[in-house]
Protein backbone atom coordinates (compact mmCIF):
# COMPACT_ATOMS: atom_id res chain seq x y z
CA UNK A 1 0.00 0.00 0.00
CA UNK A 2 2.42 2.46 1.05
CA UNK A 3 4.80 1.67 -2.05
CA UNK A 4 1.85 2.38 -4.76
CA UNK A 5 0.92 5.39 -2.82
CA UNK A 6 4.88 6.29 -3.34
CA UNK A 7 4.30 5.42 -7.46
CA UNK A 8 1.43 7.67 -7.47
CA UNK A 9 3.36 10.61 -5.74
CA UNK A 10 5.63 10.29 -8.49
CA UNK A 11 3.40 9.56 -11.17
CA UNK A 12 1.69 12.43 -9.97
CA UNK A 13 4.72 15.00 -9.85
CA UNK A 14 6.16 13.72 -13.35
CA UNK A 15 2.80 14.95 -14.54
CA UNK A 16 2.79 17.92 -12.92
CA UNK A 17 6.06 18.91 -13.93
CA UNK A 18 5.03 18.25 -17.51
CA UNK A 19 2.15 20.41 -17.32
CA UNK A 20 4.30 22.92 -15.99
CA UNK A 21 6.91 22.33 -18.82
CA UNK A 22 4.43 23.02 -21.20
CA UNK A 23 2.36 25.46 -19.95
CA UNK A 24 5.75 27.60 -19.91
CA UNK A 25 6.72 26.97 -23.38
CA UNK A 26 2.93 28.73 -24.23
CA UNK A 27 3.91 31.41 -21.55
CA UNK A 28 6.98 32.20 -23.10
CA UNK A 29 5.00 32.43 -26.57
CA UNK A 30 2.90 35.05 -24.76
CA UNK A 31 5.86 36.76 -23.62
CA UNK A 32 7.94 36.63 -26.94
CA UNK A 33 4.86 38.65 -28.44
CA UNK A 34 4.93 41.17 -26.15
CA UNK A 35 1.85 39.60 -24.03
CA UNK A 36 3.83 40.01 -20.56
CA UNK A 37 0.91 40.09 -18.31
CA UNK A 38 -0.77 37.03 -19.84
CA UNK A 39 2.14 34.92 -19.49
CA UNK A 40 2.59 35.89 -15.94
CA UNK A 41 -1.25 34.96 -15.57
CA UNK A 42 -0.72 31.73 -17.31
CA UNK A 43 2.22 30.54 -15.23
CA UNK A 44 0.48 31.75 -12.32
CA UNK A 45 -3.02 29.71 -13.08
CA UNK A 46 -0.78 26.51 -13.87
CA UNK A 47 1.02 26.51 -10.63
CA UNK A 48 -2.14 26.85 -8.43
CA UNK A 49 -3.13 23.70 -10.63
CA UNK A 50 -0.22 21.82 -10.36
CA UNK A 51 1.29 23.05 -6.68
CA UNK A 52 -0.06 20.40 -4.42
CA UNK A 53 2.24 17.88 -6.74
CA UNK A 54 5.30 20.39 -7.19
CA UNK A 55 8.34 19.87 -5.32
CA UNK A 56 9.19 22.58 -3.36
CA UNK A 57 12.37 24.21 -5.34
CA UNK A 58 10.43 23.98 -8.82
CA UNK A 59 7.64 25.96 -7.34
CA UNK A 60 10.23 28.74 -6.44
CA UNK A 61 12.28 28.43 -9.99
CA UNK A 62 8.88 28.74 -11.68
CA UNK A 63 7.61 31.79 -9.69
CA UNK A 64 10.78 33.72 -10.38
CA UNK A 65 10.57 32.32 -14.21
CA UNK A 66 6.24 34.05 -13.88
CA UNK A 67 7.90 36.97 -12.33
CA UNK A 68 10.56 37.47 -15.32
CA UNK A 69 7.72 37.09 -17.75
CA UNK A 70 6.08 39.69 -16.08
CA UNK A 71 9.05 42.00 -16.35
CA UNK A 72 10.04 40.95 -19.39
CA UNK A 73 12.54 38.92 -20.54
CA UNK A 74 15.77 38.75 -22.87
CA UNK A 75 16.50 36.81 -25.66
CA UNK A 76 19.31 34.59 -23.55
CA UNK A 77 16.62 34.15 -20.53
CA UNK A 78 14.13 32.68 -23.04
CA UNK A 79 16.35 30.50 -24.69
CA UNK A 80 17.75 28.62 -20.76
CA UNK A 81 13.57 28.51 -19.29
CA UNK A 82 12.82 26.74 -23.31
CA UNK A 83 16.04 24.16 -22.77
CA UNK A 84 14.70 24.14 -18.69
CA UNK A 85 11.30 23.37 -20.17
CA UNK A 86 12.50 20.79 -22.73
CA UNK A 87 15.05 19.01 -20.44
CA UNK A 88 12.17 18.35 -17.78
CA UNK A 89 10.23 16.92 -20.34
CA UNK A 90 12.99 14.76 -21.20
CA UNK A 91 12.83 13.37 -17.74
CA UNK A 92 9.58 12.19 -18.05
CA UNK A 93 10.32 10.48 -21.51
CA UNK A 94 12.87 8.72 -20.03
CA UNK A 95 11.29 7.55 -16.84
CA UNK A 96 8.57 6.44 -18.75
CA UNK A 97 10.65 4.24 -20.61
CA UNK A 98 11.53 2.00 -17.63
């Protein structure tokens, strides 16, 4: 019992974490266009969603990656949260392959 509930933890974070991953990847569309405040909104929405499944220190990297949005961002901070975004999904490719 106690070792499925562990699976589903981590089934359940995985998931989250791709949620997250792509729900930044639209954000950062939003914010390439010029659309700051909607990508911070997006970001924000997702996390609420996703939070109760979120680690602790991915919560706080994705807050500060809403709050950049919201700022706006540069070129070179785009490009790391897109390879952040791509290398989490990545993860769950791979962990879903054993």
């Amino acid at each position: 019992m106690v070792a499925a509930a562990g699976r589903d933890a981590g089934l359940l974070q995985r998931a989250a974490r791709v949620a997250m991953s792509d729900e930044t990847n639209r954000a950062l569309r939003l914010e390439r266009q010029g659309r700051r405040e909607e990508a911070q909104v997006a970001m924000q929405r997702a996390l609420q969603e996703n939070l109760p499944n979120l680690p602790p220190e991915d919560v706080e990297r994705l807050e500060g990656i809403s709050y950049c949005m919201h700022r706006g961002m540069q070129e070179d901070d785009r490009k790391s949260v897109q390879y952040d975004a791509y290398k989490a999904r990545r993860r769950r490719e791979d962990s879903g392959n054993h």
